[in-house]
Protein backbone atom coordinates (compact mmCIF):
# COMPACT_ATOMS: atom_id res chain seq x y z
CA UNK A 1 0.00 0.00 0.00
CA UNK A 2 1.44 3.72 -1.26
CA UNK A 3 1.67 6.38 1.16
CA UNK A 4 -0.98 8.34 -0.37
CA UNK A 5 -3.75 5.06 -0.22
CA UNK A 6 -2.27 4.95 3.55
CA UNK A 7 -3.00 8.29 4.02
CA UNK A 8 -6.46 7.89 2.64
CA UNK A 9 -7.37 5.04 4.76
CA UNK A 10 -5.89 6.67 7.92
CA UNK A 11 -8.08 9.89 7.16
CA UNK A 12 -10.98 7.49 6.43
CA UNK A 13 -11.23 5.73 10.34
CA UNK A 14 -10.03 8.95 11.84
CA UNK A 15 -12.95 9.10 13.60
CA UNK A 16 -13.24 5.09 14.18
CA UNK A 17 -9.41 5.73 15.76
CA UNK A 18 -10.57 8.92 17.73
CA UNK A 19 -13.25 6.68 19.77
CA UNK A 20 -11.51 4.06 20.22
CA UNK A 21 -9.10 6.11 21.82
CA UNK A 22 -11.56 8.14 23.82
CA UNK A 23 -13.14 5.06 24.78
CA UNK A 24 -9.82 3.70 25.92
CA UNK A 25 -9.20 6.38 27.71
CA UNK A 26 -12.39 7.10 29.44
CA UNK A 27 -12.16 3.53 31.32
CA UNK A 28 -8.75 3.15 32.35
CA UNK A 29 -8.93 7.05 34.08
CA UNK A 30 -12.27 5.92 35.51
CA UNK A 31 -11.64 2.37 36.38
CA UNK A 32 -7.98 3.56 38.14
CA UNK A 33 -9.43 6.36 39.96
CA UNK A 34 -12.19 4.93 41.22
CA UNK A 35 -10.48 1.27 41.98
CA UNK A 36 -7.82 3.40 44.19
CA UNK A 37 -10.57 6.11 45.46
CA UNK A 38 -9.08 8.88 43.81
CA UNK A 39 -12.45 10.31 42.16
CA UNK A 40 -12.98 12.57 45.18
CA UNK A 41 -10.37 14.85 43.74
CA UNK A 42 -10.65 18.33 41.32
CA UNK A 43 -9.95 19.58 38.63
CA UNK A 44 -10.77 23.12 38.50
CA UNK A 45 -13.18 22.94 40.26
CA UNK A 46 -14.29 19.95 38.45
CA UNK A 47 -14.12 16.29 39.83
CA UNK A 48 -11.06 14.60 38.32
CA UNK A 49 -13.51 11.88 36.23
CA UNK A 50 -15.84 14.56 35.07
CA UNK A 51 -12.91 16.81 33.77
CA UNK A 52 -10.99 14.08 32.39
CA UNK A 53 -13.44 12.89 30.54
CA UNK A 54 -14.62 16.24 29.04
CA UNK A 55 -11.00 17.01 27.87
CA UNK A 56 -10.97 13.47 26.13
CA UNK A 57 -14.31 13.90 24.23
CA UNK A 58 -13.83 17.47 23.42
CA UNK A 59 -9.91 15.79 21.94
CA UNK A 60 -12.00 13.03 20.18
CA UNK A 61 -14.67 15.31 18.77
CA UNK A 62 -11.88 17.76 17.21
CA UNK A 63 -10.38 15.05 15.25
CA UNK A 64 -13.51 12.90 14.27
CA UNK A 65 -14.86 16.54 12.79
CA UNK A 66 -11.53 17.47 11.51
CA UNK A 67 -11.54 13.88 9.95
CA UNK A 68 -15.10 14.94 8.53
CA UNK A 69 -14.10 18.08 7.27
CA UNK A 70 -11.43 16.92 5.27
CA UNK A 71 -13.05 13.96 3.61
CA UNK A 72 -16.21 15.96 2.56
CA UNK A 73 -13.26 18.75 1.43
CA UNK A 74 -11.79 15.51 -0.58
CA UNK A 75 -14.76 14.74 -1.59
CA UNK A 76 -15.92 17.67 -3.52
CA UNK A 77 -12.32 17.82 -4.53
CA UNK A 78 -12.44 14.67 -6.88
CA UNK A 79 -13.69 15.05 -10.78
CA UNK A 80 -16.37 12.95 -12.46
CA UNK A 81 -12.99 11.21 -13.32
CA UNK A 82 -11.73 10.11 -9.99
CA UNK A 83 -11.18 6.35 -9.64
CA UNK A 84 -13.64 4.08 -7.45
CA UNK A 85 -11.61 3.93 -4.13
CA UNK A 86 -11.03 6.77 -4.14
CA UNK A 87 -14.85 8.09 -4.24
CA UNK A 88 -14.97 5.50 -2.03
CA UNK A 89 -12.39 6.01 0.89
CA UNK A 90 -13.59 10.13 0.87
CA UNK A 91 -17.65 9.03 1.13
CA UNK A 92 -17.01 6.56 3.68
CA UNK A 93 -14.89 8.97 5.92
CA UNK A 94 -17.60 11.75 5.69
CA UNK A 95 -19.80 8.56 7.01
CA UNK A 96 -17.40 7.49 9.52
CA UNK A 97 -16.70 11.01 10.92
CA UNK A 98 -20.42 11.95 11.21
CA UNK A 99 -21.26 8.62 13.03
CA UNK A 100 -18.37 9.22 15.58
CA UNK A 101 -19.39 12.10 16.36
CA UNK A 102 -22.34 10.84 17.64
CA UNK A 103 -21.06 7.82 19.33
CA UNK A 104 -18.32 9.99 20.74
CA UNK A 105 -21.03 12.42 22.23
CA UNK A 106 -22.97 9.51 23.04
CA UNK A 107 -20.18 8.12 25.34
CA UNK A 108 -19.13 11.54 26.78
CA UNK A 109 -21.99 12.62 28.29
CA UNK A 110 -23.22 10.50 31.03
CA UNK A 111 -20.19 11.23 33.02
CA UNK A 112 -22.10 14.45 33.63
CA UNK A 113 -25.03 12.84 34.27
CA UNK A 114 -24.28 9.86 36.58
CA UNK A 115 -21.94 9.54 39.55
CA UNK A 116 -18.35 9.03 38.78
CA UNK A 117 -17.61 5.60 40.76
CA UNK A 118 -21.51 4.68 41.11
């Protein structure tokens, strides 16, 4: 595989990648905090799970939209001529990005609605 077709498939799961690594991160912080009773603690102001896990979803949701932005920008980029993957790779990112920024939302926000270590 090229660089270019590597580059293409890494922009395509950017936002696959970006959960996985949110949802990586949201469990060990929460599972090691809580398993050694270190939730109690702030963050500005903000309990160390809570804040934690905003900074990690608002990380994910940058690149999963960046991811989105520049597939749709590849997208529109590519002539009537463009080659099947490659139509492809840039429809399936816009896909990808928009449905992880759901799921990324989706797994961010009940750590503002239920207790950290409940």
């Amino acid at each position: 595989m090229g660089g270019r077709r590597t580059g293409q498939v890494l922009l395509m799961l950017a936002g696959f990648i970006a959960w996985a690594v949110q949802f990586t991160v949201i469990y060990a912080v929460t599972s090691t905090l809580c398993g050694r009773e270190w939730a109690g603690a702030t963050i500005l102001g903000v309990g160390s799970v809570q804040a934690i896990i905003l900074a990690t979803t608002l990380a994910a949701l940058a690149v999963a939209a960046l991811g989105l932005l520049w597939s749709l920008q590849a997208h529109r980029s590519l002539g009537e001529a463009a080659a099947a993957p490659d139509r492809f790779m840039s429809q399936a990112g816009a896909l990808i990005g928009g449905f992880s920024l759901v799921v990324i939302l989706w797994q961010g926000i009940p750590a503002f609605i239920l207790p950290a270590c409940a």
